[in-house]
N, C-alpha and C. Protein backbone atom coordinates (compact mmCIF):
# COMPACT_ATOMS: atom_id res chain seq x y z
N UNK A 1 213.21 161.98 181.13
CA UNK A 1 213.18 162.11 179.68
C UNK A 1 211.73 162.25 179.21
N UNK A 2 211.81 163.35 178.23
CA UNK A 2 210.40 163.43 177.98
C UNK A 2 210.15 163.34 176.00
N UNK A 3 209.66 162.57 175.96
CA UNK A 3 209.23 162.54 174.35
C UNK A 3 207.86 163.19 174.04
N UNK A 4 207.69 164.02 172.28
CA UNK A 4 206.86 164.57 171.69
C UNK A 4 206.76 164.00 170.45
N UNK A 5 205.30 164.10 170.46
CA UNK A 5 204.94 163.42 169.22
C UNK A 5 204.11 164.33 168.90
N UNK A 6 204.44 164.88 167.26
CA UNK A 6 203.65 166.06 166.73
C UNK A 6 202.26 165.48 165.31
N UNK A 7 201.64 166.44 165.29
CA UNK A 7 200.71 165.99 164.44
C UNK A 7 199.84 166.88 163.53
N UNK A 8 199.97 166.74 162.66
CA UNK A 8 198.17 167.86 161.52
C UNK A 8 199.33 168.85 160.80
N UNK A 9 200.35 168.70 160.47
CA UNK A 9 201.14 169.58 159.46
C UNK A 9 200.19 169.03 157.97
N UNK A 10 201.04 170.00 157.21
CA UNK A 10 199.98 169.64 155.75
C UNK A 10 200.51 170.39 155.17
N UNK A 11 199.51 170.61 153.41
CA UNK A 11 199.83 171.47 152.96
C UNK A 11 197.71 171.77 152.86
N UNK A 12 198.04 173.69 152.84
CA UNK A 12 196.50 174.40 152.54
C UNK A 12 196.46 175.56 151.80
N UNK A 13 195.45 175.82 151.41
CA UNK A 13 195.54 177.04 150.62
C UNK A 13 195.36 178.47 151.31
N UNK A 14 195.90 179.45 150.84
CA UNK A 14 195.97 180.65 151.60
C UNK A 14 194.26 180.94 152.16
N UNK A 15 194.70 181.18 153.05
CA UNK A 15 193.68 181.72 153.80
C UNK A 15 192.43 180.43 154.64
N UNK A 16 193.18 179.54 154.82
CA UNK A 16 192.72 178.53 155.45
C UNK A 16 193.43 177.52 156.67
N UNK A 17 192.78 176.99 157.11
CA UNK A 17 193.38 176.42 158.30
C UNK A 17 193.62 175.21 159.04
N UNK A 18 194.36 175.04 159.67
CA UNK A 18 195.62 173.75 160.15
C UNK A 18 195.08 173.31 161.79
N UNK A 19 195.08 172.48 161.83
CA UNK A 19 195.77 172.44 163.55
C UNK A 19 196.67 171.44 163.78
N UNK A 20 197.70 172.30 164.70
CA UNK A 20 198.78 170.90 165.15
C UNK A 20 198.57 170.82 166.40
N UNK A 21 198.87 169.42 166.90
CA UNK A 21 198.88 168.94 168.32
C UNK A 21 200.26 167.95 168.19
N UNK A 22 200.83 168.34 169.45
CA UNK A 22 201.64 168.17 170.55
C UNK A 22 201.06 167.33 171.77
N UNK A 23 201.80 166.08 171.70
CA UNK A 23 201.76 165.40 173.41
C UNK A 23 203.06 164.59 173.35
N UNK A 24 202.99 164.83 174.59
CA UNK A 24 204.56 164.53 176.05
C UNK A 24 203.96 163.51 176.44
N UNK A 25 205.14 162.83 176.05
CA UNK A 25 205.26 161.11 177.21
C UNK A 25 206.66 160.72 177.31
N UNK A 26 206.44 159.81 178.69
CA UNK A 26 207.64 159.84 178.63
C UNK A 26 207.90 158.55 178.75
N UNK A 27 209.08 157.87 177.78
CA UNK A 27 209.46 156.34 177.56
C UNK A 27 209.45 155.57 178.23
N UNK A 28 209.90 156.10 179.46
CA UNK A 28 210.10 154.79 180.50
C UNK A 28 209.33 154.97 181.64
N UNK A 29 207.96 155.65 181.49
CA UNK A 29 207.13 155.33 182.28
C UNK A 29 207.12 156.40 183.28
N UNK A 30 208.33 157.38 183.67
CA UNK A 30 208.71 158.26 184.69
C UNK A 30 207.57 159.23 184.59
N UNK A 31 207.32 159.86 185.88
CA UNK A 31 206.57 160.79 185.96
C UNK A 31 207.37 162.12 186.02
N UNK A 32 206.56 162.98 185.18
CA UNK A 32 207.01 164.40 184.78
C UNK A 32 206.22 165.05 184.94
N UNK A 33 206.64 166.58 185.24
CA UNK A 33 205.92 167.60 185.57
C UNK A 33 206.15 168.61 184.25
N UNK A 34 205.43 169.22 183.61
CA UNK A 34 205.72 169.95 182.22
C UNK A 34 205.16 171.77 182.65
N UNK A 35 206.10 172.71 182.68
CA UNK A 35 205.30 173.86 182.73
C UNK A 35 205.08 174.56 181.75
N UNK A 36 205.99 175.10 180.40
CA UNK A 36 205.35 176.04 180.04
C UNK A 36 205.13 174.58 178.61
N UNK A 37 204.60 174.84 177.01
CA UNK A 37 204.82 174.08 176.38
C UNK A 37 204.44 175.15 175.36
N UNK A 38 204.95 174.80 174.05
CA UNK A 38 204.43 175.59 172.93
C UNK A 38 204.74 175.53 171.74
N UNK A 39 205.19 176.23 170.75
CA UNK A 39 205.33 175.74 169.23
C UNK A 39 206.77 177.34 168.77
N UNK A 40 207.34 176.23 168.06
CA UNK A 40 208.53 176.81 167.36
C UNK A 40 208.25 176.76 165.69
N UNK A 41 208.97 177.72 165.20
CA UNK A 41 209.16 177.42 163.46
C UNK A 41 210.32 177.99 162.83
N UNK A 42 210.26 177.13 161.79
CA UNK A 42 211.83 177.18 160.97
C UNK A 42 211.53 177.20 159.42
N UNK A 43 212.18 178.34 158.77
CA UNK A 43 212.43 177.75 157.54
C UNK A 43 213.91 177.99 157.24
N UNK A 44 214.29 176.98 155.94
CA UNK A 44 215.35 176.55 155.79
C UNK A 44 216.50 178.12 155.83
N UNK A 45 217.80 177.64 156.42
CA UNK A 45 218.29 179.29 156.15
C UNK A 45 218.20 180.24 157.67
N UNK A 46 217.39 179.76 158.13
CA UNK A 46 217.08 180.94 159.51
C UNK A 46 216.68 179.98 161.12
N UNK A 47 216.80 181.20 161.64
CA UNK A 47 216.52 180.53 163.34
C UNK A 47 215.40 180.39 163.15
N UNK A 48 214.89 179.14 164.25
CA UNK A 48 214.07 178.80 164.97
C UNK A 48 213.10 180.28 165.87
N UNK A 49 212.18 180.40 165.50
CA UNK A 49 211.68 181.47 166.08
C UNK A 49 210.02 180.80 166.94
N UNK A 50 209.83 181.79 168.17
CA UNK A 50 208.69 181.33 168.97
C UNK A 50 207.53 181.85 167.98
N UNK A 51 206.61 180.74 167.67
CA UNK A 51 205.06 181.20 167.03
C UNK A 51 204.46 181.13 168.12
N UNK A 52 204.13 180.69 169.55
CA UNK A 52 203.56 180.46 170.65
C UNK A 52 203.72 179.70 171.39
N UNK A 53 202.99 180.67 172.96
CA UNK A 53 203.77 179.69 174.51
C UNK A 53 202.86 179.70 175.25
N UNK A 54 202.04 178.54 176.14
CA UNK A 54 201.31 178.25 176.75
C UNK A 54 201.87 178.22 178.39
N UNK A 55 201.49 178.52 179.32
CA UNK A 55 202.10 178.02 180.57
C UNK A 55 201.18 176.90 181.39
N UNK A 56 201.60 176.01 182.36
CA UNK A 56 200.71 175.11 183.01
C UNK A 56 199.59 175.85 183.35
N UNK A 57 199.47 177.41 184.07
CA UNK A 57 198.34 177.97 184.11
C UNK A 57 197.21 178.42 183.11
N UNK A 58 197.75 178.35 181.88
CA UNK A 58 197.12 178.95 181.07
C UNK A 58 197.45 180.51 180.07
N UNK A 59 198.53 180.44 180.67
CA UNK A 59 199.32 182.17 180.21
C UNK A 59 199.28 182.50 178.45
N UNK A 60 199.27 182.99 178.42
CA UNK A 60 200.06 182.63 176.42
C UNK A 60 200.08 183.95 175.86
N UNK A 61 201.18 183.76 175.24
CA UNK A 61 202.40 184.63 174.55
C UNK A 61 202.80 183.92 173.00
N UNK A 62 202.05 185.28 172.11
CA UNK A 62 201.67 184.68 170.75
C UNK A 62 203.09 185.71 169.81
N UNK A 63 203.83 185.43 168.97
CA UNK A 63 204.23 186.25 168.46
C UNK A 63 203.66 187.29 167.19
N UNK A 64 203.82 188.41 167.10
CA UNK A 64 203.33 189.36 166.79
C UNK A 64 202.75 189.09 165.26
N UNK A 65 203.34 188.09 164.34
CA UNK A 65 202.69 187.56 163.32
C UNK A 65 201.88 187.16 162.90
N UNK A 66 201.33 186.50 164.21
CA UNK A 66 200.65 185.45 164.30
C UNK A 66 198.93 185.38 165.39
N UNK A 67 199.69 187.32 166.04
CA UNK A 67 198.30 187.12 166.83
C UNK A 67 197.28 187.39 166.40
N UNK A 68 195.89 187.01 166.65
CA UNK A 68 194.83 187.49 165.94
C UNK A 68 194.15 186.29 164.89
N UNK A 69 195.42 185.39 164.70
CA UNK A 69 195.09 184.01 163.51
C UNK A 69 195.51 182.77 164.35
N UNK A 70 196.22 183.01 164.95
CA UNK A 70 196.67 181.19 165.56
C UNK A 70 196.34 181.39 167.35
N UNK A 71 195.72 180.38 167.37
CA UNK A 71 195.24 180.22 169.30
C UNK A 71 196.06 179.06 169.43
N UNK A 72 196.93 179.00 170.62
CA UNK A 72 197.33 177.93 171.39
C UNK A 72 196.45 177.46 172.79
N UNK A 73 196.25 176.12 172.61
CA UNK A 73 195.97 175.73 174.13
C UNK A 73 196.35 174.28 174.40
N UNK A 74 195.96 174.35 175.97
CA UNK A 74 197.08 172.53 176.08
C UNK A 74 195.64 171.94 176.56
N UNK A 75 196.00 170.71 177.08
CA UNK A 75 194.96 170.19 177.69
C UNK A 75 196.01 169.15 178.81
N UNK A 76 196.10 169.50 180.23
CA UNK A 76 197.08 168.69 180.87
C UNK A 76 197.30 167.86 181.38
N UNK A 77 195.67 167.49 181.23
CA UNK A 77 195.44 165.86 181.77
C UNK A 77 196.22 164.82 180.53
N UNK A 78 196.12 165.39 179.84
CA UNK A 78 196.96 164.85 178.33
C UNK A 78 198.40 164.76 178.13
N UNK A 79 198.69 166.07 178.27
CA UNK A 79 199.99 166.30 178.46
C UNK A 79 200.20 167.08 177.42
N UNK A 80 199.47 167.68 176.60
CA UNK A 80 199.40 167.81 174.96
C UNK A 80 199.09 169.44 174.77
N UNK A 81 199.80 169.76 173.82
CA UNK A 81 199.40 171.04 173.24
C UNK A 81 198.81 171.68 172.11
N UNK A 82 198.44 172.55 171.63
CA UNK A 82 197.59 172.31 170.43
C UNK A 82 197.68 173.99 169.92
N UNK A 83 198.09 173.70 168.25
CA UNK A 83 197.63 175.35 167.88
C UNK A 83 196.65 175.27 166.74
N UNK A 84 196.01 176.03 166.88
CA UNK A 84 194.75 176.41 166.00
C UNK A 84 195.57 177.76 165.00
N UNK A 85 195.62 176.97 163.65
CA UNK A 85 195.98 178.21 163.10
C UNK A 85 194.95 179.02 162.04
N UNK A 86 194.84 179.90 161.73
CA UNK A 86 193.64 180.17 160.58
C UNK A 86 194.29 181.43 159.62
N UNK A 87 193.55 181.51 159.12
CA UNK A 87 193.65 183.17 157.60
C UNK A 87 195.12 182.64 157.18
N UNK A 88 195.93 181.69 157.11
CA UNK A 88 197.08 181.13 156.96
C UNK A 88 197.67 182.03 155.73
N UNK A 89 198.73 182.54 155.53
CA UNK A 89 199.72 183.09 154.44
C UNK A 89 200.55 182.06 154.20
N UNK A 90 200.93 182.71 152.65
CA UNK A 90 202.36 181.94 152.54
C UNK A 90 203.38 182.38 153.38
N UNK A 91 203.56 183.17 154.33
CA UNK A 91 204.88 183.49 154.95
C UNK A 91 204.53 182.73 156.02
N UNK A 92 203.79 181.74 156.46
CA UNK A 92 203.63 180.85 157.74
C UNK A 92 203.81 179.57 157.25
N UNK A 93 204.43 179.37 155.81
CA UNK A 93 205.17 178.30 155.86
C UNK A 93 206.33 177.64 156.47
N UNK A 94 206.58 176.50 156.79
CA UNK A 94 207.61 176.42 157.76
C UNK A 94 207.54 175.29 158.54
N UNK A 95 208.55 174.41 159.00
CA UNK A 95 208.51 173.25 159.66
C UNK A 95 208.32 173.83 161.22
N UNK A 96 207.26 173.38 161.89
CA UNK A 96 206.74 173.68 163.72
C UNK A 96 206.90 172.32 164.15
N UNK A 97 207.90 173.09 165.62
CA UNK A 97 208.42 172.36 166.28
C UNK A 97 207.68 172.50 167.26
N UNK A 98 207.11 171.90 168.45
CA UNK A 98 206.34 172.01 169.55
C UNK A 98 207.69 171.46 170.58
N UNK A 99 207.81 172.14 171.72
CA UNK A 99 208.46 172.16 172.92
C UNK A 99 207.86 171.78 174.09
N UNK A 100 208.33 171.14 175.19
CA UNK A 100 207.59 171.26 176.30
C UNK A 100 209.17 171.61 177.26
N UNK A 101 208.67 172.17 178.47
CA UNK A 101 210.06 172.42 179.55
C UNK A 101 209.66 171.36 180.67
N UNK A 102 210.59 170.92 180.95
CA UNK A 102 210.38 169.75 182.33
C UNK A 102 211.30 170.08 182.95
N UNK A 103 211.36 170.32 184.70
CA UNK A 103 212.44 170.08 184.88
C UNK A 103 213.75 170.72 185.05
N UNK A 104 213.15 172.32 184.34
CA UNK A 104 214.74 172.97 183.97
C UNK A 104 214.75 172.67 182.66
N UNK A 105 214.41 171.13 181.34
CA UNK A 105 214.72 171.45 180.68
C UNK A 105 214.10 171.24 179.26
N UNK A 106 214.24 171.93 178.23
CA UNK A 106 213.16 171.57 177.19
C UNK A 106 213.67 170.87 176.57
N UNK A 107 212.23 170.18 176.02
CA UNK A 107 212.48 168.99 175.01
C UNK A 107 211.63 169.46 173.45
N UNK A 108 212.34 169.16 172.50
CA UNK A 108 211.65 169.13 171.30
C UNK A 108 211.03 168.06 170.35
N UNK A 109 209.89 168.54 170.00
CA UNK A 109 209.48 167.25 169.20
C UNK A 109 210.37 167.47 168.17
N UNK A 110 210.07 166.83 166.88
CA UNK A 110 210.76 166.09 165.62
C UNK A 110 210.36 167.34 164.41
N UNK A 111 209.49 167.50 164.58
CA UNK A 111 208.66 169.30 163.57
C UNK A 111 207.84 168.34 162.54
N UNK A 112 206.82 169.47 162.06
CA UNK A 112 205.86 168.92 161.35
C UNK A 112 205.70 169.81 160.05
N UNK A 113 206.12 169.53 158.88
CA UNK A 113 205.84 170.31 157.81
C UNK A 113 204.93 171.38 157.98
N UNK A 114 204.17 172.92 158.00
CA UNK A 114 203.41 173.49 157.12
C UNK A 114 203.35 174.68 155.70
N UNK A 115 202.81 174.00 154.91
CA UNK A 115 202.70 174.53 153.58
C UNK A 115 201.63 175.32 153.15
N UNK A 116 201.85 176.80 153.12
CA UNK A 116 200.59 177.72 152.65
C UNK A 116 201.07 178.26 151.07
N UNK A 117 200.27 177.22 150.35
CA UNK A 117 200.19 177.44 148.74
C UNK A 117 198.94 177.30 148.56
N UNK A 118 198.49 177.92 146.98
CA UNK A 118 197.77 177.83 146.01
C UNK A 118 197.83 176.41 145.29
């Protein structure tokens, strides 16, 4: 079992910037192996769609919205993932969910508000 604890949602004004972090632990002490990890978003009404995916090597796969303004990276001595978002719109509002896969299987954190208003 692997737990996420997310962090740095907010609200900002257009064209400015956020970071959320993501870290994996796991409750009862078990040791886990985590490969790819990354960040999901939702707004109310619609699927869950990938904003970015990190792999244990370092790989990453940004969706097309988003490349060019948001960097993902992990740090794995941590266990933790992290997106750097910037030039923020209102259409990147949206609750982000950060994922990690263990195992065969993914786990989701809880999501973290973000709000791009005036």
């Amino acid at each position: 079992q692997v737990q996420l604890v997310e962090s740095g949602g907010g609200l900002v004004q257009p064209g400015g910037s956020l970071r959320l972090s993501c870290a994996a632990s796991s409750p009862s002490r078990s040791r886990f192996s985590i490969n790819s990890m990354g960040w999901f978003r939702q707004v109310p009404g619609k699927q869950r769609d990938l904003v970015a995916q990190i792999t244990s090597g370092g790989t990453t796969n940004y969706a097309d919205s988003v490349k060019g303004r948001f960097t993902i990276s992990r740090d794995n001595t941590k266990n933790a993932v992290y997106l750097q978002m910037g030039s923020l719109k209102p259409e990147d509002t949206a609750v982000y969910y950060c994922y990690a896969d263990s195992w065969g299987r993914r786990y989701w954190g809880q999501g973290t508000q973000v709000t791009v208003s005036s």
